[in-house]
Protein backbone atom coordinates (compact mmCIF):
# COMPACT_ATOMS: atom_id res chain seq x y z
CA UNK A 1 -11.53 -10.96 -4.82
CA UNK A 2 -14.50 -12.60 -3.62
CA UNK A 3 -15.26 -11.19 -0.35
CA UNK A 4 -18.83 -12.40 0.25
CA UNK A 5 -18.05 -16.19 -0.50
CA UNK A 6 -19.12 -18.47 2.33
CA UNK A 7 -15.78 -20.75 2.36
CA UNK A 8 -12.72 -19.03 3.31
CA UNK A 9 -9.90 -21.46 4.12
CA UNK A 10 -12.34 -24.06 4.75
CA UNK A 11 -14.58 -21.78 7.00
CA UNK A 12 -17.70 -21.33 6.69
CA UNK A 13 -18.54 -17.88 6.99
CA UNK A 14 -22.40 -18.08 7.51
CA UNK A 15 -22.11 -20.27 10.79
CA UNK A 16 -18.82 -18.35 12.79
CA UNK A 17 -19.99 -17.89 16.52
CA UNK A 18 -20.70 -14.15 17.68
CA UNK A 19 -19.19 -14.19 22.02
CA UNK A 20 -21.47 -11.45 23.71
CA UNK A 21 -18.31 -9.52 26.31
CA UNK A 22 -19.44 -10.97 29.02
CA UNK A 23 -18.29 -14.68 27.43
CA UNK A 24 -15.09 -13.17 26.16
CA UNK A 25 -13.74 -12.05 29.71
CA UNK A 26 -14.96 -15.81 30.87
CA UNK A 27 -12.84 -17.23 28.09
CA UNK A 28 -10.08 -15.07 28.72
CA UNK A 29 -9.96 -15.68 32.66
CA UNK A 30 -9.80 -19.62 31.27
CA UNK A 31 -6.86 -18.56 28.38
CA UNK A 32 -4.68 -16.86 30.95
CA UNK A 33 -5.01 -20.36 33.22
CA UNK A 34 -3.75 -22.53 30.08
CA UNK A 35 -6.74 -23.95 28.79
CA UNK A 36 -6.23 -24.72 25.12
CA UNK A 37 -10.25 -25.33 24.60
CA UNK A 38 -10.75 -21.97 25.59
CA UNK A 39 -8.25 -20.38 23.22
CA UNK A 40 -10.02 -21.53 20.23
CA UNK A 41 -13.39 -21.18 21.09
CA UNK A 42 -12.28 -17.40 21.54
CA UNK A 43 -10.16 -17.41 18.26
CA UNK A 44 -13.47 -18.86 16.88
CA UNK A 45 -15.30 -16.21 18.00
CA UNK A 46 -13.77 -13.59 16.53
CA UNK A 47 -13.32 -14.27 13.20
CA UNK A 48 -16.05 -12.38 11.57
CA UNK A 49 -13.92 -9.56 13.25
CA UNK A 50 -10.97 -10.33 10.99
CA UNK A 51 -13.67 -10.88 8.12
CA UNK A 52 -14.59 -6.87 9.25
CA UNK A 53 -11.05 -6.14 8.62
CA UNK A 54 -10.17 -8.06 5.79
CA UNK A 55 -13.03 -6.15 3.62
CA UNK A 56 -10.60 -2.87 3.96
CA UNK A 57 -8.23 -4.73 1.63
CA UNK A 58 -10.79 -5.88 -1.29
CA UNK A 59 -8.94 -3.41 -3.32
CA UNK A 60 -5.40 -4.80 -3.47
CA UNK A 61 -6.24 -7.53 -5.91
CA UNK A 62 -5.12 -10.55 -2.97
CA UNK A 63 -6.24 -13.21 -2.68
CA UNK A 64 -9.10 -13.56 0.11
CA UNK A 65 -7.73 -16.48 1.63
CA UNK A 66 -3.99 -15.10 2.24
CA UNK A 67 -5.45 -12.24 3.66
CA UNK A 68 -8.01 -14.23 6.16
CA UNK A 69 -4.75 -16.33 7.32
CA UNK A 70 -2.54 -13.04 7.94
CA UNK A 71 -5.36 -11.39 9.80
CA UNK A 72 -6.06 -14.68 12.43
CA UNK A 73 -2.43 -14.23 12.64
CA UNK A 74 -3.07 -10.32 13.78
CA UNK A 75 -5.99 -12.05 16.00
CA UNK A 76 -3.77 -14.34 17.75
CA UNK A 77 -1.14 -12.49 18.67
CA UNK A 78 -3.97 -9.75 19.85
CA UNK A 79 -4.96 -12.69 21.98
CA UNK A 80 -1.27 -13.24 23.60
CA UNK A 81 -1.01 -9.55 24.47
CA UNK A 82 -4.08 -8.16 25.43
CA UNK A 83 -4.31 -6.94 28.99
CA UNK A 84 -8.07 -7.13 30.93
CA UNK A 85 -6.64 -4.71 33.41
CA UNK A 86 -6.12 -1.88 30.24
CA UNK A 87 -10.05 -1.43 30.73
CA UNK A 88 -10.92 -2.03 26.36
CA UNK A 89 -13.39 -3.70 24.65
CA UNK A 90 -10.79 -6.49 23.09
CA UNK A 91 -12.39 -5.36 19.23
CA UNK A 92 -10.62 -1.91 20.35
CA UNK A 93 -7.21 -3.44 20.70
CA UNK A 94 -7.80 -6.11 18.42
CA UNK A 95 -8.29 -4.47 15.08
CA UNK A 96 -5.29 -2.16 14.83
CA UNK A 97 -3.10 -4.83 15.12
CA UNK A 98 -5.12 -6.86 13.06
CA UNK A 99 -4.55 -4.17 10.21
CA UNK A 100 -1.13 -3.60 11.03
CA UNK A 101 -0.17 -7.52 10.45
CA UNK A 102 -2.31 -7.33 6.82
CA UNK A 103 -0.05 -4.08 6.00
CA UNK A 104 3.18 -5.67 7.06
CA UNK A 105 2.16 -8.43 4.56
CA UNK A 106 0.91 -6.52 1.95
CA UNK A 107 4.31 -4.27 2.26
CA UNK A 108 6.93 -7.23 2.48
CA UNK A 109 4.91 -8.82 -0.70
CA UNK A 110 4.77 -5.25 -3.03
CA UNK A 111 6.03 -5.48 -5.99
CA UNK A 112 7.69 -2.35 -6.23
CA UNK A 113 10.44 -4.13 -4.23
CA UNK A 114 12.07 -2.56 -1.07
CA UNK A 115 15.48 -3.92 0.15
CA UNK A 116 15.75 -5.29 3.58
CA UNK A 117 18.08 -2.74 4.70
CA UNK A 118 15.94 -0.01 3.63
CA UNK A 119 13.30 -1.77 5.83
CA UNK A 120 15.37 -2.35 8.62
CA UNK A 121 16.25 1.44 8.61
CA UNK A 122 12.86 2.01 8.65
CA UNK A 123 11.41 -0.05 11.29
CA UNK A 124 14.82 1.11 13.80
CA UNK A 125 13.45 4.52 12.85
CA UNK A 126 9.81 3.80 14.04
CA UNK A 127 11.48 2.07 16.98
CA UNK A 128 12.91 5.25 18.09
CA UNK A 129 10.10 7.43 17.42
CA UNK A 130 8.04 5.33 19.93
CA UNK A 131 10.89 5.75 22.08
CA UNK A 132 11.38 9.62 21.87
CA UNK A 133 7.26 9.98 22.16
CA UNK A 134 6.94 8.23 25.49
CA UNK A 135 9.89 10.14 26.47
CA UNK A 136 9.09 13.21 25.57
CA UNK A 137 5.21 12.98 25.04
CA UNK A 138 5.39 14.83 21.48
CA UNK A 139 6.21 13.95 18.26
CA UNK A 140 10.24 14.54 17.53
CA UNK A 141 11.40 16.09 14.70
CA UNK A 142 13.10 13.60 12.06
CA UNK A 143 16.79 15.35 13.04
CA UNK A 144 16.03 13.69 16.34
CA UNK A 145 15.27 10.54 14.84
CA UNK A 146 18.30 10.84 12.74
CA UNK A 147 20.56 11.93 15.63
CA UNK A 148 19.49 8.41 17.84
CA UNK A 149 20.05 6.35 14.56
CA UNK A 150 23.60 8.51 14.10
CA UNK A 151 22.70 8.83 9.83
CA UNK A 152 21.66 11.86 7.98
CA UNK A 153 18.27 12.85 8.12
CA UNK A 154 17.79 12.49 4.37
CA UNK A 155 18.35 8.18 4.91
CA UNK A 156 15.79 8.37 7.34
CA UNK A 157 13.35 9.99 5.28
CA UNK A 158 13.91 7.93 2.16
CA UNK A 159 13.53 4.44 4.45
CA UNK A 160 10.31 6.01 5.74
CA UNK A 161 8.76 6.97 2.22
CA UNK A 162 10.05 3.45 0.96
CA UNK A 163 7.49 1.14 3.53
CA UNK A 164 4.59 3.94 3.29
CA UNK A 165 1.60 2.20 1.23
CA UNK A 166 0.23 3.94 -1.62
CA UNK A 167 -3.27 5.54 -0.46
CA UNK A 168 -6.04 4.01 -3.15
CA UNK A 169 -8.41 6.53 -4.85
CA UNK A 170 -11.23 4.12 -3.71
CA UNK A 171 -10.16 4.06 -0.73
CA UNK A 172 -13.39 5.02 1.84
CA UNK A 173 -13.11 7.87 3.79
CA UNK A 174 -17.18 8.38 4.73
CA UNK A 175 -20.31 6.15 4.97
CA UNK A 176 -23.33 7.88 4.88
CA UNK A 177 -26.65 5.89 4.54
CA UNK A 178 -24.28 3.25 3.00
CA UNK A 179 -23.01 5.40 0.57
CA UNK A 180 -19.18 5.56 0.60
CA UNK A 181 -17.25 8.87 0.09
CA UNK A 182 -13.95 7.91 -1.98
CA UNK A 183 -10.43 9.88 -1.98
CA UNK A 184 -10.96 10.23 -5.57
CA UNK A 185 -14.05 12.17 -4.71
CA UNK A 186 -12.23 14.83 -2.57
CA UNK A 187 -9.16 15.22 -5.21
CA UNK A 188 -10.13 18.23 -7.77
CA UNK A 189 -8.78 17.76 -11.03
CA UNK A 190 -6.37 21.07 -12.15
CA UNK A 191 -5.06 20.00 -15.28
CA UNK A 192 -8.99 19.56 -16.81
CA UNK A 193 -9.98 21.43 -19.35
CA UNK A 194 -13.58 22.28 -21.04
CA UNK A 195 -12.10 21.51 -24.23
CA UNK A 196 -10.05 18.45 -23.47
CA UNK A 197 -13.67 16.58 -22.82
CA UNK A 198 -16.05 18.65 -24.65
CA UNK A 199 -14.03 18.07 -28.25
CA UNK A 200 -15.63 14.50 -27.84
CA UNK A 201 -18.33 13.93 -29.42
CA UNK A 202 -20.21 11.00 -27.74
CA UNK A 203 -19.38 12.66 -24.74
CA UNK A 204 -21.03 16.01 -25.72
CA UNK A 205 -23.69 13.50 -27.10
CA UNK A 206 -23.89 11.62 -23.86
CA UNK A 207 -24.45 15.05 -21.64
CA UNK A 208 -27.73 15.88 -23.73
CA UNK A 209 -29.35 12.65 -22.35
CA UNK A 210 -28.94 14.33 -18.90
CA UNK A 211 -31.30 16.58 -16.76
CA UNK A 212 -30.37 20.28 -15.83
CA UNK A 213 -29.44 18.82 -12.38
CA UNK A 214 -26.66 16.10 -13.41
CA UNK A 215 -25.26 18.09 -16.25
CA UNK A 216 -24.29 21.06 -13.82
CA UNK A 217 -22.61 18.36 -11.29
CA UNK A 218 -20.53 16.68 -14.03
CA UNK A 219 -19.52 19.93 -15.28
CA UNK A 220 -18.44 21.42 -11.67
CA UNK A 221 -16.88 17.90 -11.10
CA UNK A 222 -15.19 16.93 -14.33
CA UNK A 223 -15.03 20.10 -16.44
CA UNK A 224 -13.91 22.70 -13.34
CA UNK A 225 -12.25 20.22 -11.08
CA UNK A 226 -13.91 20.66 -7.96
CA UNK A 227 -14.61 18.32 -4.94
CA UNK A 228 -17.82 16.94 -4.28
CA UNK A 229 -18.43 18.82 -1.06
CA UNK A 230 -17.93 22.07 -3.27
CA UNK A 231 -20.27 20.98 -5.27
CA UNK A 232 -22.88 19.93 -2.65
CA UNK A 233 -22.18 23.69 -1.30
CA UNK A 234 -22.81 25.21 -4.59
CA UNK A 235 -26.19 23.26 -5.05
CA UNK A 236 -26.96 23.43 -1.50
CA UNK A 237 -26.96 19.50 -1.12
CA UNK A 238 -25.65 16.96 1.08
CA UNK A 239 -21.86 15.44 -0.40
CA UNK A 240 -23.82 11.97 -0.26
CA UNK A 241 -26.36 13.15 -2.88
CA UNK A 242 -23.62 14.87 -4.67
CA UNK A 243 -22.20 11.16 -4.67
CA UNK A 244 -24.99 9.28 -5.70
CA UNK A 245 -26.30 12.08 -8.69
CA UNK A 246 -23.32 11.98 -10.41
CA UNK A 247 -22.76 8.42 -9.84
CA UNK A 248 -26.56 7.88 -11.87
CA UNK A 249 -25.24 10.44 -14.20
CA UNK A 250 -21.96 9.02 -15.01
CA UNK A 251 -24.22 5.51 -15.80
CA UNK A 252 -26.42 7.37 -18.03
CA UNK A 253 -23.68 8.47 -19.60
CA UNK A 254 -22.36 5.39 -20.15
CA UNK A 255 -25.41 4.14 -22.35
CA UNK A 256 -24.88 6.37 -24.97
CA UNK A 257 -21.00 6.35 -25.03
């Protein structure tokens, strides 16, 4: 998935607008009056902001161009309902439901298959949960849920878990200098052994081409399963460095493999 391509859907990329706030509440005042002109200019305007939001996805193997199209279809129908009297930058409203129209794609098009009554449970579910929170201003219990949707709690649950997406292990959870802190980097393996890794030998091979410093990360990460932020606490480094060492180690490695 080429993210950085210039053409997307015909678009070029390298000359989308940029509206300062000030021309976005002029536009809008011009929108809510019915004039058409105004609408696109504005939907112009903020595409690199689905282009932001698009990059999130560059790990589900889509294609770019399906994605662009299902996020100006978040943007547009950010455009229909956003209120100027709510007091938010429009980016602030926008994205979330940006995201939320890529996911609803992304889940109707899995292929791990979910019937349409197992959605339908779902989404009646999430309906109600809305519901109950503004009435109640806390989050209810799924027996609540359950009771308002008269099934058993157990349906519920199962129609939740079913339209849930799967969390990638490169998914980003921290930037830091623009180096990106993964999920896989905060999972610690349990099930790794010393002698499941060190029985190879171009591994073992591999490890003597590193220094003192990147030998004693790889074995905290890989050999005793911890996270990288216990091993930036054990060396008394930042998790970034952590990141980037063993990601020059793991290279190294890679040479002599």
């Amino acid at each position: 998935m080429h993210i950085n391509k210039v053409e997307i859907c015909g678009v070029n990329t390298s000359e989308l607008p940029v509206l300062t706030n000030d021309e976005m509440y002029e536009l809008f005042d011009k929108i809510n009056q019915g004039d058409k002109k105004a609408r696109e200019t504005f939907i112009r305007g903020n595409l690199r902001l689905v282009l932001s939001v698009i990059q999130r996805f560059n790990n589900r193997g889509e294609d770019v161009d399906d994605l662009f199209q299902i996020g100006c279809i978040g943007l547009i129908k950010a455009i229909d309902n956003f209120d100027l009297s709510h007091n938010v930058r429009f980016s602030t409203y926008a994205v979330p439901m940006i995201i939320g129209e890529i996911r609803r794609y992304l889940r109707d098009n899995n292929s791990i298959r979910v019937s349409r009554s197992l959605r339908d449970t779902a989404y009646k579910a999430l309906q109600v949960r809305d519901q109950l929170i503004n009435k109640n201003l806390k989050e209810p219990a799924i027996s609540e849920i359950a009771k308002e949707l008269n099934m058993p709690s157990e349906d519920v649950v199962f129609a939740l878990d079913a339209i849930q997406d799967p969390v990638s292990l490169f998914e980003p959870i921290y930037h830091d200098s623009g180096d990106a802190i993964y999920v896989m980097d905060q999972v610690s393996d349990e099930k790794n052994e010393d002698g499941i890794w060190i029985d190879n030998i171009a591994i073992r091979e591999a490890m003597r081409k590193l220094n003192d410093r990147e030998k004693l990360i790889l074995t905290l990460r890989f050999f005793e399963g911890r996270t990288q932020m216990e091993v930036a606490e054990e060396i008394g480094i930042s998790q970034a460095q952590v990141s980037r060492l063993e990601k020059t180690a793991v290279k190294h490695m890679k040479k002599y493999i």
